[in-house]
Protein backbone atom coordinates (compact mmCIF):
# COMPACT_ATOMS: atom_id res chain seq x y z
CA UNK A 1 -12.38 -11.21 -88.73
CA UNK A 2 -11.21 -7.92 -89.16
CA UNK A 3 -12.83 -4.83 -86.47
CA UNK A 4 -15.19 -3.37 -89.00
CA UNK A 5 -17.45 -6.66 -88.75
CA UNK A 6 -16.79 -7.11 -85.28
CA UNK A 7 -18.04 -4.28 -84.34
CA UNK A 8 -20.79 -4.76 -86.99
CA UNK A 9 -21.54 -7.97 -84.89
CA UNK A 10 -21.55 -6.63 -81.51
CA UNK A 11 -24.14 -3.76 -82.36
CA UNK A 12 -26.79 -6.32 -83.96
CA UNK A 13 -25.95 -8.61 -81.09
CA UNK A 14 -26.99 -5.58 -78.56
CA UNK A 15 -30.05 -5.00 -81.00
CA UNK A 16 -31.19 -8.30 -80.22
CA UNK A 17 -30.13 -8.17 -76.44
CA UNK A 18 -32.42 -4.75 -75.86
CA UNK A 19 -35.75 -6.83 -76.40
CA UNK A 20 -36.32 -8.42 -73.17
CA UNK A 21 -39.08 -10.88 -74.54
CA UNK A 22 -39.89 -11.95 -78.31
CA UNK A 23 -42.24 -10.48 -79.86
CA UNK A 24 -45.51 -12.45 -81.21
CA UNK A 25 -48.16 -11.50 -84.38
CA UNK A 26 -51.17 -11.33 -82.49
CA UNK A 27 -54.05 -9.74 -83.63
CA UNK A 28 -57.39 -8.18 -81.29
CA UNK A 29 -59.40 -5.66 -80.99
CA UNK A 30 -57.49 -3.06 -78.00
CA UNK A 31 -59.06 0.23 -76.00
CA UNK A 32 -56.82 2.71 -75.00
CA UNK A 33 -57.85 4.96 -72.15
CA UNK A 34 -55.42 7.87 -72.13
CA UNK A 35 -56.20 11.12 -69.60
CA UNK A 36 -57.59 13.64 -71.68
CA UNK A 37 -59.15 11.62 -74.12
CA UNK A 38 -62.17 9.23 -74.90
CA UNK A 39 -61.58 5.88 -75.59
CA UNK A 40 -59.37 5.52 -78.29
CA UNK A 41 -59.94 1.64 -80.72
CA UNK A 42 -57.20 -0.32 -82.36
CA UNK A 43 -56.13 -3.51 -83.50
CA UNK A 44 -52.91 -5.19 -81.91
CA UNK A 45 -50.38 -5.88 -84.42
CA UNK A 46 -48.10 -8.33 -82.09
CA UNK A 47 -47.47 -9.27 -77.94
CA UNK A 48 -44.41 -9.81 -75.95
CA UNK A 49 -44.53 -10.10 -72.04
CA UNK A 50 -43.20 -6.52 -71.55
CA UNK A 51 -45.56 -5.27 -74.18
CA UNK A 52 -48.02 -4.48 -77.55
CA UNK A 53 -47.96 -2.80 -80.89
CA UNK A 54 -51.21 -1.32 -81.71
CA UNK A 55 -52.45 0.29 -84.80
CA UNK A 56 -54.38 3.36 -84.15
CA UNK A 57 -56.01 6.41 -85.74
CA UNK A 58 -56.04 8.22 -82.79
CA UNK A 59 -53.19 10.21 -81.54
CA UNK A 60 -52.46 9.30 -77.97
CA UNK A 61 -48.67 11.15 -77.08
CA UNK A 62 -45.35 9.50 -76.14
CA UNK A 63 -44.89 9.36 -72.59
CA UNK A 64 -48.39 8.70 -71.83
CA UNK A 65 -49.63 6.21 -68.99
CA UNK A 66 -52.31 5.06 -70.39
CA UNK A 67 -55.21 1.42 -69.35
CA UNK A 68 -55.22 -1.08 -72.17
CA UNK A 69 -58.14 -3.38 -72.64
CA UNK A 70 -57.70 -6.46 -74.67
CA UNK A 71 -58.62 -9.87 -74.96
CA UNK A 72 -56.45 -13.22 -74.94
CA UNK A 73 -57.61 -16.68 -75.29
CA UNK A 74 -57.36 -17.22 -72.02
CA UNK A 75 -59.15 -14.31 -70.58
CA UNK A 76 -59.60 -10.72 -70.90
CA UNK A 77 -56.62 -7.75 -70.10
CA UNK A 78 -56.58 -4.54 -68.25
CA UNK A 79 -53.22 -3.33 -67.78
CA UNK A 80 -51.14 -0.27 -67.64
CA UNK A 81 -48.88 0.97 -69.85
CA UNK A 82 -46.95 3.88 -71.23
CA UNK A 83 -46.50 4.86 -74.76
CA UNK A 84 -43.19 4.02 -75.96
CA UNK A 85 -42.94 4.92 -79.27
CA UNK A 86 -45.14 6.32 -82.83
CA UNK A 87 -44.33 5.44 -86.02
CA UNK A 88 -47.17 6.82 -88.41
CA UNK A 89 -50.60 4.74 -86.75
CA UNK A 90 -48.26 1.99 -85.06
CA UNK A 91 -47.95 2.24 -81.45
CA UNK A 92 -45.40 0.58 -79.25
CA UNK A 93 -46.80 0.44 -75.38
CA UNK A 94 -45.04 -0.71 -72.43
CA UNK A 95 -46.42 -2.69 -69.40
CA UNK A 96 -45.99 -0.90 -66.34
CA UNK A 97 -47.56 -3.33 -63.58
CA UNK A 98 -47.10 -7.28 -62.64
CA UNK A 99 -50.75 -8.53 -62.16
CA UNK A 100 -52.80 -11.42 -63.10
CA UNK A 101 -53.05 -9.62 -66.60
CA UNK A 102 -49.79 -10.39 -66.78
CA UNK A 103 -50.33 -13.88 -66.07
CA UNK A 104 -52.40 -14.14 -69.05
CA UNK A 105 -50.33 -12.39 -71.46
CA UNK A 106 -47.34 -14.89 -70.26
CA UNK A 107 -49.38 -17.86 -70.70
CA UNK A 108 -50.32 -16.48 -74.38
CA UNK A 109 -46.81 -15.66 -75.56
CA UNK A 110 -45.86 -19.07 -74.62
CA UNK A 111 -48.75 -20.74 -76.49
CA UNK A 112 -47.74 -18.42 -79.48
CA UNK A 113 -44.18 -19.70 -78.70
CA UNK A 114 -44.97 -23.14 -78.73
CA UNK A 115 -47.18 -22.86 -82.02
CA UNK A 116 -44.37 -21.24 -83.64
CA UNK A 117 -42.03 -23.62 -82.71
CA UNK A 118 -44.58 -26.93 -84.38
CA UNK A 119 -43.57 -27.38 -87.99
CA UNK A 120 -45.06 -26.15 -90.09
CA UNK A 121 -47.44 -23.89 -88.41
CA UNK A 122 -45.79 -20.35 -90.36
């Protein structure tokens, strides 16, 4: 293998490496409570453990700490994040805290992970 693809390798292998947890499709209804705003409505586009993609058609900015509000099948989520990134109305939001929100958003990314893994079930 000759250095050009190595190298090729090694930067989509850190690509993959820089996402701490894998990343789910999960759709709900989400409330953003930024500072200087009222609440802002969305619709999650997928779930990790670390975090959410939201569509929005609010502009919250990047940087922001912000409360999220969601639901999960096994309960409801309040949890704060900050605003990671902003691509167009797509939000990327980060979880700041451990708490029992936490717990359910674990236990839901490994029921998504488990349904993905069933044959069939994509």
């Amino acid at each position: 293998m000759d250095l050009e693809h190595q190298l090729a390798g090694n930067q989509a292998q850190s690509m993959v490496d820089a996402r701490r947890h894998p990343r789910f499709t999960f759709q709900a209804s989400i409330r953003v409570y930024a500072r200087d705003c009222e609440v802002v409505r969305g619709e999650t586009v997928d779930l990790s453990q670390s975090g959410v993609a939201a569509m929005m058609r609010v502009e919250v900015p990047v940087g922001e700490v912000v409360r999220l509000e969601f639901s999960v099948p096994s309960g409801d989520v309040e949890i704060h994040a900050v605003v990671r990134q902003r691509n167009a109305f797509r939000y990327g939001f980060q979880f700041l805290e451990s708490s029992s929100s936490q717990d359910l958003i674990g236990r839901t990314c490994r029921d998504l992970a488990m349904k993905r893994a069933l044959p069939g079930s994509e």
